[in-house]
Protein backbone atom coordinates (compact mmCIF):
# COMPACT_ATOMS: atom_id res chain seq x y z
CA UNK A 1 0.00 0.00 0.00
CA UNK A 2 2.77 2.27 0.72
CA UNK A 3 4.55 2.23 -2.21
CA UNK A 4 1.22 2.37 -3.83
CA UNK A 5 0.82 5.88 -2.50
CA UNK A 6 4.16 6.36 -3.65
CA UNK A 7 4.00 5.79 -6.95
CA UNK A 8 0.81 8.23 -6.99
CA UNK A 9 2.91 10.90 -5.50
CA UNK A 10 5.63 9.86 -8.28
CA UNK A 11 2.91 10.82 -11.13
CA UNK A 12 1.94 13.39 -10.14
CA UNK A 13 5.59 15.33 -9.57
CA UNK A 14 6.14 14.06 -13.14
CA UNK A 15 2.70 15.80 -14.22
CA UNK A 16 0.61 13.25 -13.97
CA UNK A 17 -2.36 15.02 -12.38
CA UNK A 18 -0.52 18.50 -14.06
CA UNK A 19 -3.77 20.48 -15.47
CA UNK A 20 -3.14 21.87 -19.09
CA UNK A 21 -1.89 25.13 -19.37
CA UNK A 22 -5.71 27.07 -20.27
CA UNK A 23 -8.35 25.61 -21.82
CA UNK A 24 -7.85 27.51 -24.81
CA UNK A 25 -4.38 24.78 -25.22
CA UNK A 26 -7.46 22.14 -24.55
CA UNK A 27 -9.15 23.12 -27.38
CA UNK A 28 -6.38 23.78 -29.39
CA UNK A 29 -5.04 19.88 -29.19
CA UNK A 30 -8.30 18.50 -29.07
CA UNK A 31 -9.63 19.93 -32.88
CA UNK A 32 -5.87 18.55 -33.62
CA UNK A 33 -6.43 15.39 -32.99
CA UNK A 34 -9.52 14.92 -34.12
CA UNK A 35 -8.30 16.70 -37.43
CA UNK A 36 -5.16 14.15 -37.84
CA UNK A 37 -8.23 11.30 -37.70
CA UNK A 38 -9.84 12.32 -40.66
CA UNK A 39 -7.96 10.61 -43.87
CA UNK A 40 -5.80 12.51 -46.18
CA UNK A 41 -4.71 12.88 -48.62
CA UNK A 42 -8.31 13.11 -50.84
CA UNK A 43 -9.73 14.75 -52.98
CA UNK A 44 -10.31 18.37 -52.12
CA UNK A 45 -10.05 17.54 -48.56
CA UNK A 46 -13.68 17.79 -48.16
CA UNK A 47 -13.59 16.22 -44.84
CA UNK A 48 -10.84 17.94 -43.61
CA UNK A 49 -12.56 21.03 -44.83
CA UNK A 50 -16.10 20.33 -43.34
CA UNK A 51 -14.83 19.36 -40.23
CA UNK A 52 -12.67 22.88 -39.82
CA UNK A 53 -15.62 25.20 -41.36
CA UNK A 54 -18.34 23.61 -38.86
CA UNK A 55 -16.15 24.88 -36.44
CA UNK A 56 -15.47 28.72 -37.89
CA UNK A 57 -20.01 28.55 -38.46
CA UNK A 58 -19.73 28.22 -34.70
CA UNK A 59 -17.92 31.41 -33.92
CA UNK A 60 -20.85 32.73 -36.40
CA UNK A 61 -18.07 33.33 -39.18
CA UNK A 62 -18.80 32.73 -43.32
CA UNK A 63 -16.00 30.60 -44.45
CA UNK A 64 -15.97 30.60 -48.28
CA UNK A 65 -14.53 27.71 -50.39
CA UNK A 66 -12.10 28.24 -53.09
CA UNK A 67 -12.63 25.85 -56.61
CA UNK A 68 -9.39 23.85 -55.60
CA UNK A 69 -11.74 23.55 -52.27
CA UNK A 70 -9.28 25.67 -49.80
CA UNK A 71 -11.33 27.25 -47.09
CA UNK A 72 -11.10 31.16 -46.87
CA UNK A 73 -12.27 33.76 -44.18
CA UNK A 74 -11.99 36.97 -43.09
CA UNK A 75 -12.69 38.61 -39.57
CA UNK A 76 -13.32 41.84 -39.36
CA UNK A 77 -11.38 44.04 -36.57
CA UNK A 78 -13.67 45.53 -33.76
CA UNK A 79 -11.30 48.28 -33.75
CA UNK A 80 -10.95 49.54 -37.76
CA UNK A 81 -13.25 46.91 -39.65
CA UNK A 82 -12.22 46.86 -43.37
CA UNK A 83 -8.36 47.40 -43.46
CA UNK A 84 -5.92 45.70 -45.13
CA UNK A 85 -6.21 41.80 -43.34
CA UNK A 86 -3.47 40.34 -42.21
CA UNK A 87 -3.33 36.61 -43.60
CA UNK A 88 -2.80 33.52 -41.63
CA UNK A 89 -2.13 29.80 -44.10
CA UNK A 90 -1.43 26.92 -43.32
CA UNK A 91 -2.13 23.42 -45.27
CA UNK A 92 -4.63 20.42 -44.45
CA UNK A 93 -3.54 17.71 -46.29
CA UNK A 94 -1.37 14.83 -44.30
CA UNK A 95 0.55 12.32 -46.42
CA UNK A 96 0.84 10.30 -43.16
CA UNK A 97 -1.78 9.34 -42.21
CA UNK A 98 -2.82 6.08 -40.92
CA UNK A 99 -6.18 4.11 -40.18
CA UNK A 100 -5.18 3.06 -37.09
CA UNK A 101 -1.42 4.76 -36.33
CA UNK A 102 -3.54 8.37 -36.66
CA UNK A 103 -5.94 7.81 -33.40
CA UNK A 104 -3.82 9.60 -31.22
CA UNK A 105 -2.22 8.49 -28.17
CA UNK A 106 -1.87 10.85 -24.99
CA UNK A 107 0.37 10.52 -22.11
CA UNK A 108 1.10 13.30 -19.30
CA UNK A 109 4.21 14.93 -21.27
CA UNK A 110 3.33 14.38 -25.39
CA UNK A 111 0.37 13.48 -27.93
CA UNK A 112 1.60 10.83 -30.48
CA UNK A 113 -0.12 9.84 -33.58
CA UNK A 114 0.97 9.34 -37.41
CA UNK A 115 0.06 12.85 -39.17
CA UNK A 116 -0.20 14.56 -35.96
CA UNK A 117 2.04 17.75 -36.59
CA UNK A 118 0.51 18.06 -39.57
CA UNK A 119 -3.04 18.77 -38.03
CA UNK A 120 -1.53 21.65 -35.72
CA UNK A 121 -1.51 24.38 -37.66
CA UNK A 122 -5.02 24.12 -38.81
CA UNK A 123 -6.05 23.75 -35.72
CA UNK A 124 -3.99 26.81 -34.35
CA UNK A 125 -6.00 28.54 -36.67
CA UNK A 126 -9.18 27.75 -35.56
CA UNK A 127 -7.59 28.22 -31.97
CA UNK A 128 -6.79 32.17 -33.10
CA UNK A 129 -10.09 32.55 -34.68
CA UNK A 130 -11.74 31.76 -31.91
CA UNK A 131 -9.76 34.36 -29.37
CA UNK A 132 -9.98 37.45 -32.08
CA UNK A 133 -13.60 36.42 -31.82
CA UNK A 134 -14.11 36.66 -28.43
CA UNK A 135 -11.61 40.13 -28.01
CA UNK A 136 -8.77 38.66 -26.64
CA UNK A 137 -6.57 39.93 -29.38
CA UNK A 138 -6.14 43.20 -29.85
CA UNK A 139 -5.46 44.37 -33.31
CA UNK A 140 -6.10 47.63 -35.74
CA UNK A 141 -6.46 45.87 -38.91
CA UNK A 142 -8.52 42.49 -40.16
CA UNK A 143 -7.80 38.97 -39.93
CA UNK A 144 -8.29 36.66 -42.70
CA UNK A 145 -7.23 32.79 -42.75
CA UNK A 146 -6.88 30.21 -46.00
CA UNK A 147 -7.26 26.77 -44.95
CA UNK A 148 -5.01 25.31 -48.09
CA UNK A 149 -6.80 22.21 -49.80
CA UNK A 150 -3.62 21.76 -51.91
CA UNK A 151 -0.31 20.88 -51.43
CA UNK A 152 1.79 24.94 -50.26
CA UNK A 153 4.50 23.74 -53.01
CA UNK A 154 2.05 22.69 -55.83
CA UNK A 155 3.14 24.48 -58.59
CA UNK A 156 0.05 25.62 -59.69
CA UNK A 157 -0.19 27.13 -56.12
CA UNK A 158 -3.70 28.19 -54.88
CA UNK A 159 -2.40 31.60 -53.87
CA UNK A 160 -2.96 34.32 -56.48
CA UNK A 161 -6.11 34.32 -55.74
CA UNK A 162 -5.42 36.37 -52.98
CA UNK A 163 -2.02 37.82 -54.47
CA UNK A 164 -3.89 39.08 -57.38
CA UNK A 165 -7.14 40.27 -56.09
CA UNK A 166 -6.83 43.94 -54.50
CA UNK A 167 -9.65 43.22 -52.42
CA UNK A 168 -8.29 39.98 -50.85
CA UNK A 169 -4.21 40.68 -50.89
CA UNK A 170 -2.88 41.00 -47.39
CA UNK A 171 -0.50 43.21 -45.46
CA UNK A 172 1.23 40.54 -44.88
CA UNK A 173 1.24 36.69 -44.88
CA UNK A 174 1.87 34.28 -41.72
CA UNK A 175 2.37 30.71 -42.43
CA UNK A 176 1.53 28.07 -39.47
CA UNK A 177 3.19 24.81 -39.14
CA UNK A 178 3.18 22.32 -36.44
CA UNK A 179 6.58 22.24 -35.99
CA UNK A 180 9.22 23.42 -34.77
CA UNK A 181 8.81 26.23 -32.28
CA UNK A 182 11.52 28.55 -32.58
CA UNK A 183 12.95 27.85 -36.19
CA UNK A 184 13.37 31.25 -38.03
CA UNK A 185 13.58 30.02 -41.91
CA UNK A 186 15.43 32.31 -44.11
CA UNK A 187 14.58 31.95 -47.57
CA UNK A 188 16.00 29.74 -50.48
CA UNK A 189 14.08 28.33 -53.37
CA UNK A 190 13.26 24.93 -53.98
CA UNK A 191 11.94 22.52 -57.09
CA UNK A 192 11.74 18.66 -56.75
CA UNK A 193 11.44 17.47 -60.38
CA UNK A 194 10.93 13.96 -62.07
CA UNK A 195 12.09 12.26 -64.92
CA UNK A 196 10.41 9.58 -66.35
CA UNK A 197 12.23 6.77 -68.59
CA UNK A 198 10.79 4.62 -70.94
CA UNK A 199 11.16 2.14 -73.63
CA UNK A 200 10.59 3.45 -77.38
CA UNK A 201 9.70 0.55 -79.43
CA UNK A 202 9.85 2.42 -82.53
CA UNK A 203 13.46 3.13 -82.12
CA UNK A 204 16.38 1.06 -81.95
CA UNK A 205 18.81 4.24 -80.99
CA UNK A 206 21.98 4.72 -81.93
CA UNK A 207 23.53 4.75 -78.74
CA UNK A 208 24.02 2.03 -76.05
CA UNK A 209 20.27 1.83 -76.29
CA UNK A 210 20.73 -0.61 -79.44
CA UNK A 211 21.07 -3.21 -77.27
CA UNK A 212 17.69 -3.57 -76.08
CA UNK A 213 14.68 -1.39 -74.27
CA UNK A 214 15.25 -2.96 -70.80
CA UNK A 215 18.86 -2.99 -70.41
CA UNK A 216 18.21 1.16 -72.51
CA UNK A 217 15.88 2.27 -69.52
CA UNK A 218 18.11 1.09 -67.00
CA UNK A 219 21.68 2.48 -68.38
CA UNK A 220 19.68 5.62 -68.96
CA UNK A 221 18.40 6.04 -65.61
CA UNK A 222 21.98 5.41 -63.77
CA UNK A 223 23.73 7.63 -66.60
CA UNK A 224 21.11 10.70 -66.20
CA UNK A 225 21.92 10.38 -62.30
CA UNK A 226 25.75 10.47 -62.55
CA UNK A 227 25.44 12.94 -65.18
CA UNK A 228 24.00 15.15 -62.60
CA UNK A 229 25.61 14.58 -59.41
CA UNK A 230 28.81 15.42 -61.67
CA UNK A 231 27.66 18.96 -62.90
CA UNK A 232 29.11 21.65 -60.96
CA UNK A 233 25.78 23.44 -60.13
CA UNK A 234 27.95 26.72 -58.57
CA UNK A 235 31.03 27.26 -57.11
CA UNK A 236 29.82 29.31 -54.66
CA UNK A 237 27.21 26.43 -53.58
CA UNK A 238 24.19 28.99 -53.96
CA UNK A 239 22.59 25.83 -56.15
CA UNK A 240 22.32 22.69 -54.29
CA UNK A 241 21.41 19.35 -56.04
CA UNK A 242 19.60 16.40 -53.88
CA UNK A 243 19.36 12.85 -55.90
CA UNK A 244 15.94 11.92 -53.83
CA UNK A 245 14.95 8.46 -55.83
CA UNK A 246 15.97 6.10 -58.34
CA UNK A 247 13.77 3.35 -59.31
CA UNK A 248 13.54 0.81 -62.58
CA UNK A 249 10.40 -1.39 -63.13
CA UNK A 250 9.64 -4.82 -65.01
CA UNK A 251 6.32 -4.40 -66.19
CA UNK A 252 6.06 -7.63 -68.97
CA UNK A 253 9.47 -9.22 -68.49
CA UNK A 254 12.29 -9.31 -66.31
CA UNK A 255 14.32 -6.32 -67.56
CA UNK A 256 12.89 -2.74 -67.08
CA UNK A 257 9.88 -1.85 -68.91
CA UNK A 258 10.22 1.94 -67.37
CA UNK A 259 11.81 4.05 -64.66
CA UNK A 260 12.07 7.14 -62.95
CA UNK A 261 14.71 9.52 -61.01
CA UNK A 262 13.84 12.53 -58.53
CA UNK A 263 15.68 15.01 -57.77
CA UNK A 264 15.75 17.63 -55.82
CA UNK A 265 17.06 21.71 -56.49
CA UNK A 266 17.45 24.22 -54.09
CA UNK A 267 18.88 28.15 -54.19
CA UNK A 268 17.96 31.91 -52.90
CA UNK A 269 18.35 32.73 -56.62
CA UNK A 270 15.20 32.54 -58.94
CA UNK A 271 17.82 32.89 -62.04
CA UNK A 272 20.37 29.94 -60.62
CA UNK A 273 17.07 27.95 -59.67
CA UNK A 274 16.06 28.57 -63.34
CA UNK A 275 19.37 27.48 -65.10
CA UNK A 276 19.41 24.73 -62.92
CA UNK A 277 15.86 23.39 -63.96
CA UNK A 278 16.81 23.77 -67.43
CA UNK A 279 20.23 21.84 -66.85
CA UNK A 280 18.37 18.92 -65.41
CA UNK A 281 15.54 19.29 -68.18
CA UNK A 282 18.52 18.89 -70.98
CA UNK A 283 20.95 15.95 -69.30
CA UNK A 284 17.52 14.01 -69.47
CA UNK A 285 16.80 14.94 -72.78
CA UNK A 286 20.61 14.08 -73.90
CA UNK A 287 20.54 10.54 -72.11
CA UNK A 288 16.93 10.02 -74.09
CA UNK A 289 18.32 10.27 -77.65
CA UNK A 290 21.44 8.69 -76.67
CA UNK A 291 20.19 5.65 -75.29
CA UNK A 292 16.95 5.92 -77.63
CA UNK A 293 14.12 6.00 -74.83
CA UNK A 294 11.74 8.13 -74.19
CA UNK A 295 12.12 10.83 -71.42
CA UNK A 296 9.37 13.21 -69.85
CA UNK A 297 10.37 15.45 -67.12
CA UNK A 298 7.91 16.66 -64.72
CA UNK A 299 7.67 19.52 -62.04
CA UNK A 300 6.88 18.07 -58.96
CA UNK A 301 6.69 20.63 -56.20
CA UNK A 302 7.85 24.30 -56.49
CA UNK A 303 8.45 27.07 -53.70
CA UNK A 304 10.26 30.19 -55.76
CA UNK A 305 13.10 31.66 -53.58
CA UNK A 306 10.92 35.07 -51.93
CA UNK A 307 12.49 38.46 -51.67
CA UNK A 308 14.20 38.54 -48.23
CA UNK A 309 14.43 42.25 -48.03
CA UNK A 310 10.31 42.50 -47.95
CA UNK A 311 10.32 40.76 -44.64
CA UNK A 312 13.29 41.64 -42.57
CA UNK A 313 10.86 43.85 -40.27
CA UNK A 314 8.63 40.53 -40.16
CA UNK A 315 11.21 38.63 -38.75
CA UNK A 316 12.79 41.31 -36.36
CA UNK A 317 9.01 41.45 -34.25
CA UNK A 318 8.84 37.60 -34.75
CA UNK A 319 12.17 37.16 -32.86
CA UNK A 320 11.21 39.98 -30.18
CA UNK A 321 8.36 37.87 -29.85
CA UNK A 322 10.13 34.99 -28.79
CA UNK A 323 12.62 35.97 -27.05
CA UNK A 324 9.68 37.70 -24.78
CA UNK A 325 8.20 33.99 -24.47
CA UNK A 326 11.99 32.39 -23.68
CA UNK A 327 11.59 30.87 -26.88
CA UNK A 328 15.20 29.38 -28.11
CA UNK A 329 15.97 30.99 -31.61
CA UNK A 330 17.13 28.75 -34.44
CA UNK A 331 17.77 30.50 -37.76
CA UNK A 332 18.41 28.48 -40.93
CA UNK A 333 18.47 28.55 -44.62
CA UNK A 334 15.56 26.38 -46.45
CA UNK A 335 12.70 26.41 -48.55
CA UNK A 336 9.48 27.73 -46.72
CA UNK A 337 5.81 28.49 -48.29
CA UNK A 338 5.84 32.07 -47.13
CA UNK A 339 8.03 33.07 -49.86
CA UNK A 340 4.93 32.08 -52.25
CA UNK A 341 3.58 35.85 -51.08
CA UNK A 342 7.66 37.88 -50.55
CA UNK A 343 7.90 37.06 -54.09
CA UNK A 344 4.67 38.70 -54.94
CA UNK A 345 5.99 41.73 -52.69
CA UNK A 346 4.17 40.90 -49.55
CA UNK A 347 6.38 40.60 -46.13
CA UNK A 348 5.67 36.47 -44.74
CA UNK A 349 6.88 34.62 -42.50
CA UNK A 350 6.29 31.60 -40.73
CA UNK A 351 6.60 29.59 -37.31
CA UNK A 352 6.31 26.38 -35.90
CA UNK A 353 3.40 26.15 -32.90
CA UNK A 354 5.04 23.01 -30.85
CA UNK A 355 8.23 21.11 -30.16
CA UNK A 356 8.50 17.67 -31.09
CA UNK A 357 9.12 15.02 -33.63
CA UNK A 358 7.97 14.18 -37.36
CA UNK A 359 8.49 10.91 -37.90
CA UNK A 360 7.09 8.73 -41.13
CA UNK A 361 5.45 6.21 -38.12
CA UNK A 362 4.19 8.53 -36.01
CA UNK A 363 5.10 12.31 -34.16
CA UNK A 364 5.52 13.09 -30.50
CA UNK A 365 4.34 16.50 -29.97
CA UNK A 366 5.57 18.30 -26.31
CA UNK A 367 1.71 19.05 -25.35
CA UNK A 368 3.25 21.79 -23.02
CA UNK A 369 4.83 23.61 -25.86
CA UNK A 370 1.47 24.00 -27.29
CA UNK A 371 0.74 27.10 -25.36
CA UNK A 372 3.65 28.58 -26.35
CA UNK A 373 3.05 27.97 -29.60
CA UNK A 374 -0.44 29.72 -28.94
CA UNK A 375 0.61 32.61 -27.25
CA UNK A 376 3.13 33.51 -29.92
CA UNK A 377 0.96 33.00 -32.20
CA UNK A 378 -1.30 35.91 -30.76
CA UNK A 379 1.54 38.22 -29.44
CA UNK A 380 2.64 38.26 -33.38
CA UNK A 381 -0.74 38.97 -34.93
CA UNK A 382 -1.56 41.75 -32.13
CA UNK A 383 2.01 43.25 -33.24
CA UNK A 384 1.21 43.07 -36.68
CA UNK A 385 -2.04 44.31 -36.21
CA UNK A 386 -0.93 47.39 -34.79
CA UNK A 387 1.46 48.53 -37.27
CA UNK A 388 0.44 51.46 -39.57
């Protein structure tokens, strides 16, 4: 019995019986988990969607859907109603998610489930919604918030809608992740692209290729990759090449029918990121002719490299933000989504709202960095809100 009581005073030291931080945190978690339960990827993301603009009805908002189906609203300030809105994104699609991995698992220090992080920054959204509803932010201008329904680095990205519209372009643009609290991104561009290999059985080729299709696709494939990991992208390393995937496939026979190779580019130069496409777009085509297959190159994903100097201000009140919270600062190079709207002239940003893991089984997320998350979060759109 007595080390039964001890054990009980054990827990709770370790935070067993430890209440949440507000309720608002609750809340916040809770639409996140049920979120990362709803399948994804699908088409449109219509549950995903329902689920998130049942909730915005509730705060007696008018979410509006997009064609690609992305969910878009916009709160007006009690303050100045009809100013320039400041935007908040995020995305709602999960491409790990998991019939049974995705019901979340709680314990007193993290929240684990397959697809979790992903869920987060939707549901932070909901989670600000709901406290510029109610007053508890204070700011001089609009909010508006796009649920994305489509992948942030599609390349036929959802966001000129707003970009392009005068009556829907934001001040500026705040993209919401789930993690990682604390990471200040600082822009580079980023492509992943695909080439596709197959047989031509209307052409012997002069090349190596004469000596059949399957042993052609497969000598193409490996060629095309060595060809580019041996191009000198920049001597100053502002282009950085990533071979991501290599695969061959016997469709009819035991020698490759067809193949593909991915690739990834990254630089904070549009024009290197540009020559660099095209560079990958002509070693494929070479290795085609000379090995007489057939080669289609595809764009993947695409996230152009932003214009840093529109959002140095951005970042300054971001960082005074966290430093105010005791929020460890990590800055790094790497693509981010926010330079979708810097490269359209608009300042962006964007933050992680918990610590944690990503993991392709499952992600731990520190439930107690949630409020953190939160409350930065708010601090930054009641600074934004209150700039001229």
């Amino acid at each position: 019995m007595l080390a039964f009581f001890k054990s009980i005073i054990s827990f709770s030291r370790k935070g067993f019986f430890r209440k949440t931080p507000t309720p608002l945190a609750d809340r916040l978690l809770a639409d996140a988990l049920r979120l990362a339960e709803i399948p994804s990827p699908t088409p449109m993301e219509t549950k995903r969607t329902a689920f998130v603009a049942e909730r915005l009805i509730s705060l007696g908002l008018s979410p509006e859907f997009s064609p690609s189906g992305s969910l878009y609203v916009r709160l007006p300030a009690a303050a100045s109603p009809g100013r320039v809105p400041l935007l908040l994104f995020t995305s709602l699609i999960s491409n790990r998610w998991h019939p049974t991995q995705s019901l979340s698992r709680l314990d007193p220090v993290n929240a684990c489930g397959a697809g979790l992080a992903d869920s987060l920054g939707a549901a932070a959204l909901i989670a600000a919604a709901e406290s510029f509803c109610a007053g508890r932010i204070k700011s001089g201008r609009d909010l508006s918030l796009l649920f994305a329904a489509r992948s942030l680095d599609d390349p036929e990205n959802q966001f000129r809608l707003l970009t392009g519209n005068p009556q829907h372009r934001p001040f500026a643009a705040i993209g919401v992740r789930g993690l990682s609290l604390g990471r200040v991104i600082h822009f580079r561009g980023f492509c992943r692209m695909r080439i596709q290999v197959g047989g031509d059985k209307d052409s012997a080729g002069s090349g190596p290729g004469a000596k059949g299709n399957g042993a052609a696709v497969a000598e193409a494939l490996v060629n095309t990759a060595r060809d580019l990991q041996g191009v000198r992208w920049n001597g100053e390393g502002r282009v950085r090449f990533y071979l991501r995937r290599i695969e061959a496939a016997a469709v009819n026979g035991r020698s490759p029918d067809e193949g593909f190779l991915e690739c990834d580019l990254e630089s904070p130069d549009r024009g290197l990121l540009d020559m660099a496409m095209n560079a990958v777009k002509a070693t494929a085509k070479k290795n085609g002719e000379a090995f007489g297959v057939s080669i289609t190159v595809e764009l993947l994903s695409f996230i152009p490299p932003g214009e840093q100097k529109h959002c140095d201000s951005l970042l300054e009140i971001l960082k005074a933000e966290m430093k105010k919270r005791r929020i460890k600062i990590r800055e790094e190079e790497g693509p981010d989504p926010a330079s979708l709207f810097s490269a359209e002239g608009i300042p962006s940003l964007s933050l992680g709202l918990a610590e944690g893991t990503q993991g392709a089984d499952q992600d731990c997320i520190n439930i107690g960095s949630v409020e953190k998350g939160r409350l930065l979060l708010e601090g930054l759109i009641a600074g934004l809100g209150a700039m001229p």
